[in-house]
Protein backbone atom coordinates (compact mmCIF):
# COMPACT_ATOMS: atom_id res chain seq x y z
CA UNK A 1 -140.58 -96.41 101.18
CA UNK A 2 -139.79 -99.91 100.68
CA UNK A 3 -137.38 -99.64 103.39
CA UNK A 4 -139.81 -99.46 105.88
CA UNK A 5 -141.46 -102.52 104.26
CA UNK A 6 -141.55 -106.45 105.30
CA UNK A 7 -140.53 -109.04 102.36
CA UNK A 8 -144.62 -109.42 102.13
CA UNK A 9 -145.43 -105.57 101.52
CA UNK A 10 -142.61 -105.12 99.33
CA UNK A 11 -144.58 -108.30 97.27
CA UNK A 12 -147.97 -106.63 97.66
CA UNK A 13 -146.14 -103.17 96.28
CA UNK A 14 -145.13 -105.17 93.19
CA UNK A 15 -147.94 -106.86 92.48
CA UNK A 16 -149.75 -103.64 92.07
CA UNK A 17 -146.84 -101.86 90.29
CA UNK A 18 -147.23 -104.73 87.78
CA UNK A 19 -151.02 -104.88 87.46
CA UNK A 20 -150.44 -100.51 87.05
CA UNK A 21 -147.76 -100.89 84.35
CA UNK A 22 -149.78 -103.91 82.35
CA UNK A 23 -153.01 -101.56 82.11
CA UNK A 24 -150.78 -98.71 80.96
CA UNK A 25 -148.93 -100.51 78.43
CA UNK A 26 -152.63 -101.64 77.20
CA UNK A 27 -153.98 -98.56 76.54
CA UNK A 28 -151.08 -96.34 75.89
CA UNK A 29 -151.69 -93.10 74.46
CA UNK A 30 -155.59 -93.93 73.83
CA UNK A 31 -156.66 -93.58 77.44
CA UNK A 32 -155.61 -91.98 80.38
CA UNK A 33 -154.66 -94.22 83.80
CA UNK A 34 -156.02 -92.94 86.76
CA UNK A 35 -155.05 -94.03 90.10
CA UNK A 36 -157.07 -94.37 92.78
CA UNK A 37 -155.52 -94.97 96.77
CA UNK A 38 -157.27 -95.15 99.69
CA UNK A 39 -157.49 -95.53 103.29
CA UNK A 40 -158.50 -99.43 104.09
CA UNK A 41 -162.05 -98.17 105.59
CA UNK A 42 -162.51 -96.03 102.01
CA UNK A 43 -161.31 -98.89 99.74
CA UNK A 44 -163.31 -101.41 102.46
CA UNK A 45 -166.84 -99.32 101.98
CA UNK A 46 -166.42 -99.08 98.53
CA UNK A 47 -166.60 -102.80 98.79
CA UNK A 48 -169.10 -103.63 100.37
CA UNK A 49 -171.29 -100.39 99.31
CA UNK A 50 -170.24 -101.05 95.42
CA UNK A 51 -169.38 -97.28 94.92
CA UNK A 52 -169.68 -94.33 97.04
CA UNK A 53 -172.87 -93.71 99.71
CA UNK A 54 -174.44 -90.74 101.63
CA UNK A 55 -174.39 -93.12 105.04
CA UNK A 56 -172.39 -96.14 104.34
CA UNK A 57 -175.35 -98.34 106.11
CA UNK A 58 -174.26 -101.52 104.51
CA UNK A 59 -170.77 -100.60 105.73
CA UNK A 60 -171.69 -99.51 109.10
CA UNK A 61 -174.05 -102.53 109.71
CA UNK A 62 -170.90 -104.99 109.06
CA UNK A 63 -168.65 -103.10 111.01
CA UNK A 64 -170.99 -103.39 113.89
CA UNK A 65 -172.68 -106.76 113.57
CA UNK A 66 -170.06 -108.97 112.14
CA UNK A 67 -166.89 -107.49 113.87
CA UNK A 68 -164.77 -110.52 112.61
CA UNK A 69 -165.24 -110.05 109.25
CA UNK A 70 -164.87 -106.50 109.48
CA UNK A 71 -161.45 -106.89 110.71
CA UNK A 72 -160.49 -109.64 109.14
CA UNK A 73 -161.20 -107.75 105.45
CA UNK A 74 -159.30 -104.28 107.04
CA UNK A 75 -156.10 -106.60 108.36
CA UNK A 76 -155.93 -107.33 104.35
CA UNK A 77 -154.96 -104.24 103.20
């Protein structure tokens, strides 16, 4: 996988690795680590919705009002 990465996505996949293996190490045996990965539109609406929704308004409403931001927060994942 890293392979197919630049220097600045193998830095991003570390950074996360890190952050994955610091909050397992915490909790050990006591609690399980779920992972959760996403497209950037899922992980994006989950954002800006603050959980799941039926119609992503909130989501829909920046996507087509305030097309810079939009793109500018899905270029940053």
């Amino acid at each position: 996988m890293f392979a197919r990465c630049g220097q600045t996505e193998r830095m991003n996949w570390l950074m996360w690795l890190r952050a994955i293996q610091k909050v397992a190490a915490h909790f050990r045996d006591r609690l399980g680590i779920i992972g959760f990965c996403g497209a950037p539109y899922t992980l994006a609406s989950y954002m800006i919705e603050g959980g799941g929704s039926k119609n992503y308004i909130h989501t829909k409403q920046m996507m087509y009002r305030d097309t810079l931001s939009w793109r500018l927060l899905l270029d940053n994942w």
